[in-house]
Structure formats: C-alpha cells, structure tokens
N, C-alpha and C. Protein backbone atom coordinates (compact mmCIF):
# COMPACT_ATOMS: atom_id res chain seq x y z
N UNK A 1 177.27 110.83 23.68
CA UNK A 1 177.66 111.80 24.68
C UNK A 1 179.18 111.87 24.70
N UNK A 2 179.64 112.97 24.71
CA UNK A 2 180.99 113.09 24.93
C UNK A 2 181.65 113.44 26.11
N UNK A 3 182.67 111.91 26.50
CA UNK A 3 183.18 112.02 27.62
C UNK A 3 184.09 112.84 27.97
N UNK A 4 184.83 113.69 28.79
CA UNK A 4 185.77 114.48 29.63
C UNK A 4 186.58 113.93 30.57
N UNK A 5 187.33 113.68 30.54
CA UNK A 5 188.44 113.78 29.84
C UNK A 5 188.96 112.64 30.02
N UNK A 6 189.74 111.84 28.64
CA UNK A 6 190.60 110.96 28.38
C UNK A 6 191.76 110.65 28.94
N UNK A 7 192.59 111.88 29.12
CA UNK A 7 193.75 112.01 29.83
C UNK A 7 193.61 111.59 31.33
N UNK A 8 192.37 111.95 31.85
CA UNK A 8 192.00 111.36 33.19
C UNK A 8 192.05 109.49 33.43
N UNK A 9 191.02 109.31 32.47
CA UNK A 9 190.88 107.62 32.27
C UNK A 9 192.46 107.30 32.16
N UNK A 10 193.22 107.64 31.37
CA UNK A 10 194.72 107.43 30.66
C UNK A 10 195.40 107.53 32.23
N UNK A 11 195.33 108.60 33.10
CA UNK A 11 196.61 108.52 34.14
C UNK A 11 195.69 107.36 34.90
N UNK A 12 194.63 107.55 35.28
CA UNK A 12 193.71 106.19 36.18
C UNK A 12 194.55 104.75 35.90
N UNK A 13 194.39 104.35 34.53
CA UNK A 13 194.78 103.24 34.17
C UNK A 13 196.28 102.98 33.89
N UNK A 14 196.69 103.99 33.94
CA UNK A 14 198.43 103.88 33.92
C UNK A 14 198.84 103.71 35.64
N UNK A 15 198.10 103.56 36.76
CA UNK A 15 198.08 103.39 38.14
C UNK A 15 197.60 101.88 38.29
N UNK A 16 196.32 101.41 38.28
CA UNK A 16 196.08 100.51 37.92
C UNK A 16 195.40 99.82 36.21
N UNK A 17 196.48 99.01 36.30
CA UNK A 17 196.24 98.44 34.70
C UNK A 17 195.22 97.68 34.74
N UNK A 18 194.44 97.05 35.34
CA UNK A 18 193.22 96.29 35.44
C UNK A 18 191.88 97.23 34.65
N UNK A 19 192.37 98.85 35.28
CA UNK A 19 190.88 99.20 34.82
C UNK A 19 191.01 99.71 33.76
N UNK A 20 192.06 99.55 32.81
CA UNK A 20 191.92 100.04 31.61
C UNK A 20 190.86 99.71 30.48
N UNK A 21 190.73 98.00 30.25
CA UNK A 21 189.76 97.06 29.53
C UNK A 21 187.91 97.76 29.72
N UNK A 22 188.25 97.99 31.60
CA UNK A 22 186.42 98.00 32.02
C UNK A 22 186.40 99.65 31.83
N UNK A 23 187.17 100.64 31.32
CA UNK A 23 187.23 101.93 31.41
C UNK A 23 186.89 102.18 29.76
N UNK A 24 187.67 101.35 29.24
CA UNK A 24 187.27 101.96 27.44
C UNK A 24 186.14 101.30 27.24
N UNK A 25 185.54 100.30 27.80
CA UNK A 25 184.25 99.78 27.91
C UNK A 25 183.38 100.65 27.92
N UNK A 26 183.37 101.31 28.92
CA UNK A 26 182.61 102.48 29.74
C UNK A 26 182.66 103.70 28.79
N UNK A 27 183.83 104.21 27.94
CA UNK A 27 183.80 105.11 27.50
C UNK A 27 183.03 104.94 26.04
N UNK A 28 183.30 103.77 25.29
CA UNK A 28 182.65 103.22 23.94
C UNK A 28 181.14 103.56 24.36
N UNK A 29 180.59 102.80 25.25
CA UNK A 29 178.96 102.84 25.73
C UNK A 29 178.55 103.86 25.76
N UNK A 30 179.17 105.40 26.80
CA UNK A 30 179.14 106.64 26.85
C UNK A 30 179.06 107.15 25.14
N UNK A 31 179.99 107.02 24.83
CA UNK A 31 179.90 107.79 23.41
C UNK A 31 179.30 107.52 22.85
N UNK A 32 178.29 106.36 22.41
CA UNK A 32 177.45 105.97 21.55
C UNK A 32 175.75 106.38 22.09
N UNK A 33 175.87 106.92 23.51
CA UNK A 33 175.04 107.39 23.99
C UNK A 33 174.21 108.32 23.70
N UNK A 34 173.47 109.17 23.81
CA UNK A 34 172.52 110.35 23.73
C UNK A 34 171.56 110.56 24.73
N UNK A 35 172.39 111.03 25.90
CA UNK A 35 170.96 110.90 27.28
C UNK A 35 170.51 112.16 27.45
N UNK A 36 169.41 112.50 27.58
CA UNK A 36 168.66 113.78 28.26
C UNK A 36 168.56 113.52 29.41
N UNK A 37 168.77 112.58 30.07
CA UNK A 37 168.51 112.38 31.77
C UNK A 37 169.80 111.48 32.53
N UNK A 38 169.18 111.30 33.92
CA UNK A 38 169.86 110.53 34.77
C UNK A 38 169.21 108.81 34.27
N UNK A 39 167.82 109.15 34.59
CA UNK A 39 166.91 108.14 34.34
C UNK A 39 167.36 107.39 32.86
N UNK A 40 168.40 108.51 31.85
CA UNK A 40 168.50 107.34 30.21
C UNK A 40 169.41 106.65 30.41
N UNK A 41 170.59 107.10 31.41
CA UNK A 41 172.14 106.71 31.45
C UNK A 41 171.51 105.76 32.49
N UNK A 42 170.37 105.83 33.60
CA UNK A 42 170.32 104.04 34.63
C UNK A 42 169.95 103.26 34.02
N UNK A 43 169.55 103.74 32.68
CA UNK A 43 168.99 102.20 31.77
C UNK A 43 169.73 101.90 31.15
N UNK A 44 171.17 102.17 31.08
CA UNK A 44 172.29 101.55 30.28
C UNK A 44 173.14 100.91 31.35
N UNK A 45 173.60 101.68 32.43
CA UNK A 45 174.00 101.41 33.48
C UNK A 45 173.28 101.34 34.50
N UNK A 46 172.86 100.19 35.24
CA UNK A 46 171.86 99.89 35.88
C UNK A 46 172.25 100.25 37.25
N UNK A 47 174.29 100.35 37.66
CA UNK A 47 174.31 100.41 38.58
C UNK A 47 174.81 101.96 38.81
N UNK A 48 174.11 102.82 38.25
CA UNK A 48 175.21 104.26 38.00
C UNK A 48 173.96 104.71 39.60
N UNK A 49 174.67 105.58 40.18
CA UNK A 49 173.86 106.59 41.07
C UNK A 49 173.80 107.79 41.00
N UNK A 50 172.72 108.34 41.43
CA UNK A 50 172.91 109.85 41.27
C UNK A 50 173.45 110.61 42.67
N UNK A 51 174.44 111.58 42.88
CA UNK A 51 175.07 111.48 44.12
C UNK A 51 175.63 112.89 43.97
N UNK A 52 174.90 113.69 44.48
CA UNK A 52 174.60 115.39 44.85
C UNK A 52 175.24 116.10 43.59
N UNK A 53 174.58 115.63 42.13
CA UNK A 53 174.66 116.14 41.22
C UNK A 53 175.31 115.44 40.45
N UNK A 54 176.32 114.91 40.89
CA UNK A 54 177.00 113.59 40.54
C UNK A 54 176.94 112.15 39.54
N UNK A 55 177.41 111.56 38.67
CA UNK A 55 176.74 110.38 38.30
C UNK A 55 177.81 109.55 38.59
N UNK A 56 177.73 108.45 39.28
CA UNK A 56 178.58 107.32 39.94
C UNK A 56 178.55 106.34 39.43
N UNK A 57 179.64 106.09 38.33
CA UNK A 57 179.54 104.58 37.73
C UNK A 57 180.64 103.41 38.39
N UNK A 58 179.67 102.24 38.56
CA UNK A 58 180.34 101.39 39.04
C UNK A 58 181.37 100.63 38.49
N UNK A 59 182.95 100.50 37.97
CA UNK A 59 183.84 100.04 36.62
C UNK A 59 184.44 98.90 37.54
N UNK A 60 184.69 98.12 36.57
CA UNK A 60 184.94 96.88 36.46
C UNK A 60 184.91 95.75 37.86
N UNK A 61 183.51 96.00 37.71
CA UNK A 61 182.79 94.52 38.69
C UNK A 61 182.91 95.27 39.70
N UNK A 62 182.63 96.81 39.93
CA UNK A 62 182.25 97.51 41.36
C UNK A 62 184.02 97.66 41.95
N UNK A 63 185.53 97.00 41.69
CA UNK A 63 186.26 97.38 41.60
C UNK A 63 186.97 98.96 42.26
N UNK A 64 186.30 99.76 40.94
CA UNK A 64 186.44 101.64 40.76
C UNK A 64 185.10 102.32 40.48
N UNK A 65 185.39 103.37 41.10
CA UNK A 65 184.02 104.40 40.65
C UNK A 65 184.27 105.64 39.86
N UNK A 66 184.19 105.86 39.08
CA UNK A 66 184.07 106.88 38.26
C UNK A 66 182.89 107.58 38.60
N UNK A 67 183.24 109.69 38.67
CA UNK A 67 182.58 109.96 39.32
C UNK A 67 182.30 111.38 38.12
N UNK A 68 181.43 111.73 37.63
CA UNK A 68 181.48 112.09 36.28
C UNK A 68 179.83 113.57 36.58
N UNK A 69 180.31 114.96 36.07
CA UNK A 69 179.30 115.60 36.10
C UNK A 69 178.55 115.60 34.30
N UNK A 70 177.29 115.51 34.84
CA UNK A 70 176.83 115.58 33.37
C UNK A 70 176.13 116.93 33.02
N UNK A 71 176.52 117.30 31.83
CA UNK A 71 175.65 118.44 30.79
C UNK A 71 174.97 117.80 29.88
N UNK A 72 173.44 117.27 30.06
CA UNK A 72 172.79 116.85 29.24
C UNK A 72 172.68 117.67 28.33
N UNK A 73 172.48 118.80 28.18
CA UNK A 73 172.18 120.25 27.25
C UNK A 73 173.02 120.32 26.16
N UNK A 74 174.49 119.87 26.68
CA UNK A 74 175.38 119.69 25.61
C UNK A 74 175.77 118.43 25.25
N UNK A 75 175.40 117.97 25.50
CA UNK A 75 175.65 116.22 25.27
C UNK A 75 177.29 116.11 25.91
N UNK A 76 177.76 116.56 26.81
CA UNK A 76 179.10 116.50 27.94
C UNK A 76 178.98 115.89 29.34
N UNK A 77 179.99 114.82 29.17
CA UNK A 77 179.94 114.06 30.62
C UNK A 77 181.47 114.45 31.23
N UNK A 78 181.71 115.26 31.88
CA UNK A 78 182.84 115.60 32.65
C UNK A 78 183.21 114.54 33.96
N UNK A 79 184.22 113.93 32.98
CA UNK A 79 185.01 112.89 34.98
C UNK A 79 185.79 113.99 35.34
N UNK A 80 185.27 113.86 36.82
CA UNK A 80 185.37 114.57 37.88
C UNK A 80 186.85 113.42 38.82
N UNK A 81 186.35 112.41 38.73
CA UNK A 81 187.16 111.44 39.39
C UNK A 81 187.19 110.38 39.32
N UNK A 82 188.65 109.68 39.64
CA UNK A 82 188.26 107.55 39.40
C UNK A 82 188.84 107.21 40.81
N UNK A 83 188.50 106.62 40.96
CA UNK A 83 188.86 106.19 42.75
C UNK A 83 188.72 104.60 42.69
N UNK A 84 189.42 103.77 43.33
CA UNK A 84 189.27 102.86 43.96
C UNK A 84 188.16 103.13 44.62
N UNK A 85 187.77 101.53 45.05
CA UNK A 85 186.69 101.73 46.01
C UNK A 85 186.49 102.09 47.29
N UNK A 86 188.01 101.91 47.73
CA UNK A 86 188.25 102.19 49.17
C UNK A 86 188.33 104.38 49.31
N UNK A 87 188.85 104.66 48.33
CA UNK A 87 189.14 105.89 48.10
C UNK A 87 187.69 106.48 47.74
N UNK A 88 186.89 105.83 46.90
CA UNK A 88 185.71 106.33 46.69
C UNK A 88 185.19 106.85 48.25
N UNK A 89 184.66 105.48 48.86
CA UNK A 89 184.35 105.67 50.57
C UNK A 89 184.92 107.03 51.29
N UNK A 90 185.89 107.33 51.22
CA UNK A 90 186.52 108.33 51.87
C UNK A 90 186.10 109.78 51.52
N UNK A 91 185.73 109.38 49.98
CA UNK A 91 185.41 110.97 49.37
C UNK A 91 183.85 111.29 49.80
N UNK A 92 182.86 109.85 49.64
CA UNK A 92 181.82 109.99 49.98
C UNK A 92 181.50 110.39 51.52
N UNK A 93 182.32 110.40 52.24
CA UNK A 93 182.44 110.53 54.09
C UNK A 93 182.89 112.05 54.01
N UNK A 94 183.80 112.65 53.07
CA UNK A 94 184.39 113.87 53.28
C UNK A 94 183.03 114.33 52.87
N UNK A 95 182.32 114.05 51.62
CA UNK A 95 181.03 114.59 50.87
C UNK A 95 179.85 114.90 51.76
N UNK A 96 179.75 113.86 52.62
CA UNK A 96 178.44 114.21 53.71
C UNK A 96 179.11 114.94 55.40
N UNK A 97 180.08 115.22 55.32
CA UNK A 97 180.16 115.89 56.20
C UNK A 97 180.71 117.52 55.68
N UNK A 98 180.06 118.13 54.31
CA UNK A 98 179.83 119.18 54.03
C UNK A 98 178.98 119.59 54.14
C-alpha cells in the first residue's frame, strides 16, 4: 500500500525525534502491505481503529497517533495527521462534537 505523504512523517519527526525509528517502522509494514479492508490492516496492526472513516494507528508504544484515510481501491493510505497523544484527545473531542 502506498503511504501519503512522507513529507508529513518528515516534518512530524523533525518536531519530535523519538518518532522517527517507530514511524519508518510503520511506513516499511504499510508498504509491504496489500489490504482490501480495515479488518486486513487490524491483523497487522492489532491496535489500529477505525474512527469515522478514519484509520488510527497507535506509533511508538501508543506515544503518537497517526491518523491516515484509506483508498483500498487504489492501494493509497493518505496521513491525514500525527499528533501526540495529548493532541490526538483534543482532535477526537473537537471530532464528536460535530
């Protein structure tokens, strides 16, 4: 599957340098991927969620969330966003009070 966009992961980890290691992790796994579903990517990532269209991966030890739309059709995973976890929370609170 091909991830979207690099430059994203790249400014993420140029903020904090910690998640660089658990981010190209994440991206190697992704690319070697081929999912038709939500259900192929929870069996690689056990802790990913699905979250109002959304796929929510948990990076480095729950840490950051990467927040990523998928085009199974085209084999395209678009990050949408990397957040801390505290920042994640905030987006998810702005998210349900839409």
């Amino acid at each position: 599957m091909n991830a979207l966009t690099l430059a994203t992961l790249r400014a993420f980890w140029a903020s904090y340098p910690d998640a660089e290691e658990p981010l190209r992790r994440w991206l190697g796994l992704i690319r070697r991927g081929n999912y038709q579903s939500f259900a192929e990517v929870k069996a690689d990532f056990g802790d990913a969620d699905w979250v109002k269209g959304f796929i929510v991966f948990d990076i480095g030890g729950n840490k950051y969330r990467l927040v990523a739309e998928p085009d199974f059709d085209t084999q395209r995973l678009y990050v949408k966003y990397i957040f801390t976890h505290k920042q994640y929370d905030a987006w998810t609170k702005a998210m349900r009070s839409k």
